[in-house]
N, C-alpha and C. Protein backbone atom coordinates (compact mmCIF):
# COMPACT_ATOMS: atom_id res chain seq x y z
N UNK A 1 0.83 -1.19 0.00
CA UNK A 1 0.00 0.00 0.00
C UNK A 1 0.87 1.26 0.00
N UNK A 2 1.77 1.19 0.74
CA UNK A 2 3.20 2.18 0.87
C UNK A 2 3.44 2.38 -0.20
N UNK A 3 4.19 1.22 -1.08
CA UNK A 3 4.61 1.18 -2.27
C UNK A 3 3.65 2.27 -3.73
N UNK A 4 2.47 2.07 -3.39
CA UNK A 4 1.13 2.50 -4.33
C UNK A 4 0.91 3.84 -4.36
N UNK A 5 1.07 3.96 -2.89
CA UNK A 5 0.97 5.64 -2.91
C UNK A 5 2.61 6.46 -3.08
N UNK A 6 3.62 5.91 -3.15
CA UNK A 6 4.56 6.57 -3.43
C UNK A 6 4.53 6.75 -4.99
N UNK A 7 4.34 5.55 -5.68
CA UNK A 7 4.16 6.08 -7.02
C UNK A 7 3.18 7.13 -7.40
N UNK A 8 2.54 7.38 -7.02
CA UNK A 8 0.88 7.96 -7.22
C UNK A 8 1.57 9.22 -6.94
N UNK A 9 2.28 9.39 -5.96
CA UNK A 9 3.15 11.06 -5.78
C UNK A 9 3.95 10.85 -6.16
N UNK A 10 4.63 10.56 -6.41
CA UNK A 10 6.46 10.46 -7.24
C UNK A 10 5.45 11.11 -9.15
N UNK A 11 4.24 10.23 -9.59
CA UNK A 11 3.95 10.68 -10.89
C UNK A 11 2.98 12.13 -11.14
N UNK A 12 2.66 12.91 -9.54
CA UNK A 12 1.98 13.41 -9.72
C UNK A 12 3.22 14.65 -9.33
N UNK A 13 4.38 14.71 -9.41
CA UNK A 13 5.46 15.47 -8.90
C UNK A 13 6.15 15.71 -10.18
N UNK A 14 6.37 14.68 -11.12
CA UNK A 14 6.76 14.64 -12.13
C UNK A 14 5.82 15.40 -13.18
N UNK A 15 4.59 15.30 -13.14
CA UNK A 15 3.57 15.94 -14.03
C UNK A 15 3.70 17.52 -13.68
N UNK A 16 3.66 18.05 -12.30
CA UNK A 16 4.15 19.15 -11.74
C UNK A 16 5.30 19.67 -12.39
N UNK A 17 6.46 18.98 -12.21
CA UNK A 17 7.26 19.77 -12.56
C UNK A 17 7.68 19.47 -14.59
N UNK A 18 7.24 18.88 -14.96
CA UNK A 18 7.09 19.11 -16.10
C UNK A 18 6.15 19.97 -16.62
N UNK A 19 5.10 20.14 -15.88
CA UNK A 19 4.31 21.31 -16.45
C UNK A 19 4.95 22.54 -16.39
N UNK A 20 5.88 22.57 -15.27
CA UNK A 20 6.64 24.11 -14.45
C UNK A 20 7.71 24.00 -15.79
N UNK A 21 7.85 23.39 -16.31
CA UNK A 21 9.27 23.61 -17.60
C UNK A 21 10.44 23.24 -16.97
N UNK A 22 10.74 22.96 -15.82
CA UNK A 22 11.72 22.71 -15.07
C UNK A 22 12.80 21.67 -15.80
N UNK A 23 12.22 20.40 -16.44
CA UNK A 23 13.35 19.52 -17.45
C UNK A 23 13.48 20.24 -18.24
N UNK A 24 12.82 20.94 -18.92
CA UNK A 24 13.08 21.54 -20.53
C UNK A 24 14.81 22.65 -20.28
N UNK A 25 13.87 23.43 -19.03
CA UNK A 25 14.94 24.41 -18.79
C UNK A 25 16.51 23.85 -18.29
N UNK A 26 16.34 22.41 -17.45
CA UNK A 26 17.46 22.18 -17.53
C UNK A 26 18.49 21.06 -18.60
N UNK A 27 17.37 20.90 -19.67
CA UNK A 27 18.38 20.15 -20.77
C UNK A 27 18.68 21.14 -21.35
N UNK A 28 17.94 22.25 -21.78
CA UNK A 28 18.76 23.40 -22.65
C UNK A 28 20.19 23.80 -21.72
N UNK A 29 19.72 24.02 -20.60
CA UNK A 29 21.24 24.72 -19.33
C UNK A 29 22.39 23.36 -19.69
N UNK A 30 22.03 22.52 -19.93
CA UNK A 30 23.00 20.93 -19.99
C UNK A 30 24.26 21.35 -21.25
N UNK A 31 23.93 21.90 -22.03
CA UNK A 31 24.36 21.89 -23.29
C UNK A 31 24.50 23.84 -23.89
N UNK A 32 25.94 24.22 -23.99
CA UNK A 32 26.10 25.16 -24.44
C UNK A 32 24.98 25.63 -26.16
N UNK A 33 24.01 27.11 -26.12
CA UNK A 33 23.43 26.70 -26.77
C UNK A 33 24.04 28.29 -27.99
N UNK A 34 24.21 28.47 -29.16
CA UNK A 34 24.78 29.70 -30.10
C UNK A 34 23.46 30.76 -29.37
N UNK A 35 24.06 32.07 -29.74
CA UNK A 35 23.13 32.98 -29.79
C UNK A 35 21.94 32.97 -30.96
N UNK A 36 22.73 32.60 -31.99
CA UNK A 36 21.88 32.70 -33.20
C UNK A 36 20.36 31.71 -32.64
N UNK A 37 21.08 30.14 -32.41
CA UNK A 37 19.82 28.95 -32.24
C UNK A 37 19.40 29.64 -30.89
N UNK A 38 19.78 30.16 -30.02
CA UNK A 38 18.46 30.94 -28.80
C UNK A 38 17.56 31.82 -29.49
N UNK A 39 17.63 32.76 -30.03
CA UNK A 39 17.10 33.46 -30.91
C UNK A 39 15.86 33.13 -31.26
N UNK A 40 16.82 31.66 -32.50
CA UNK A 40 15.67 30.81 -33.39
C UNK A 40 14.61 30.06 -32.26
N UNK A 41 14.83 29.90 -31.30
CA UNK A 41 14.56 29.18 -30.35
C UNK A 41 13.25 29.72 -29.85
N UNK A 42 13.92 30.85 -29.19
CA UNK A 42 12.93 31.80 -28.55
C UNK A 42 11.63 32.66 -29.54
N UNK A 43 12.11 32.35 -31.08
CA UNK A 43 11.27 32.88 -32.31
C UNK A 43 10.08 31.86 -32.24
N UNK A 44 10.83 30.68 -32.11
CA UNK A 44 9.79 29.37 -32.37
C UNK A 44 8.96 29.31 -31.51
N UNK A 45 9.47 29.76 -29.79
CA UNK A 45 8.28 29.54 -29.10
C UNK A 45 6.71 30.98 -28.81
N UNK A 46 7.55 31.85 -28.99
CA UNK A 46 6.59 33.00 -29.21
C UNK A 46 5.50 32.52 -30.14
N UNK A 47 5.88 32.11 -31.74
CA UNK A 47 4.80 31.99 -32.96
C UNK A 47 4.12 30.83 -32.12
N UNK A 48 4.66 29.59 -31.11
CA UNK A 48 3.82 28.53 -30.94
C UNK A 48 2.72 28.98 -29.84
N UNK A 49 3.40 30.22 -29.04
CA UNK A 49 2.35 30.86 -28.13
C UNK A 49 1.12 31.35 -28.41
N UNK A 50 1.81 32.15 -29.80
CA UNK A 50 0.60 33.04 -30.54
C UNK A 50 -0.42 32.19 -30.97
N UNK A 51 0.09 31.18 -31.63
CA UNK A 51 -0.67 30.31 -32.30
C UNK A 51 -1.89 29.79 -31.58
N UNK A 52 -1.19 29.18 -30.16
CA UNK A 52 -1.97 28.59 -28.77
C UNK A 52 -3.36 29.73 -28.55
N UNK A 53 -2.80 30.89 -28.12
CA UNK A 53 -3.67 31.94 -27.91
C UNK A 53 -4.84 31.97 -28.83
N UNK A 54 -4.57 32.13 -30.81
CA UNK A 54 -5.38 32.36 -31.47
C UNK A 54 -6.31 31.28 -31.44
N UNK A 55 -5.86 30.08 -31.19
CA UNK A 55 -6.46 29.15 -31.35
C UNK A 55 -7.51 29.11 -30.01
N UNK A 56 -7.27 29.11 -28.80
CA UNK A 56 -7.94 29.72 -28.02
C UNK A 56 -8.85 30.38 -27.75
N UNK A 57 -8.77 31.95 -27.92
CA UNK A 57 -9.78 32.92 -28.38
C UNK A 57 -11.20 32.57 -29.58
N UNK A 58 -10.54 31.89 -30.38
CA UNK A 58 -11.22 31.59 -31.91
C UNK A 58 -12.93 30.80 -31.30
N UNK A 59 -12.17 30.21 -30.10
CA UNK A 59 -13.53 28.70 -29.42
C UNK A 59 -14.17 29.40 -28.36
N UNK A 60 -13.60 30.80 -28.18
CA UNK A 60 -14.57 31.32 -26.62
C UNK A 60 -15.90 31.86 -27.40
């Protein structure tokens, strides 16, 4: 029963902090990244934001 509920929080900790960006942010920190590909990087996620948003708004 011990065993059951540790998984049950160990996966609900993991869903947490993957939602928080917390892996993302630290595989990019893992690995030296160019200015140019941050850039491209940070380009890509803005248009995927916008996108999120329009798509969003479009269903209210």
């Amino acid at each position: 029963m011990l065993d059951n509920d540790l998984e049950k929080a160990m996966r609900i900790l993991k869903k947490k902090i993957q939602n928080d960006g917390l892996f993302k942010r630290l595989k990019l920190k893992k690995n030296y990244e160019k200015p140019s590909e941050y850039k491209r990087r940070k380009q890509r996620e803005a248009l995927r934001r916008q996108r999120i948003a329009t798509a969003k708004s479009k269903y209210r």
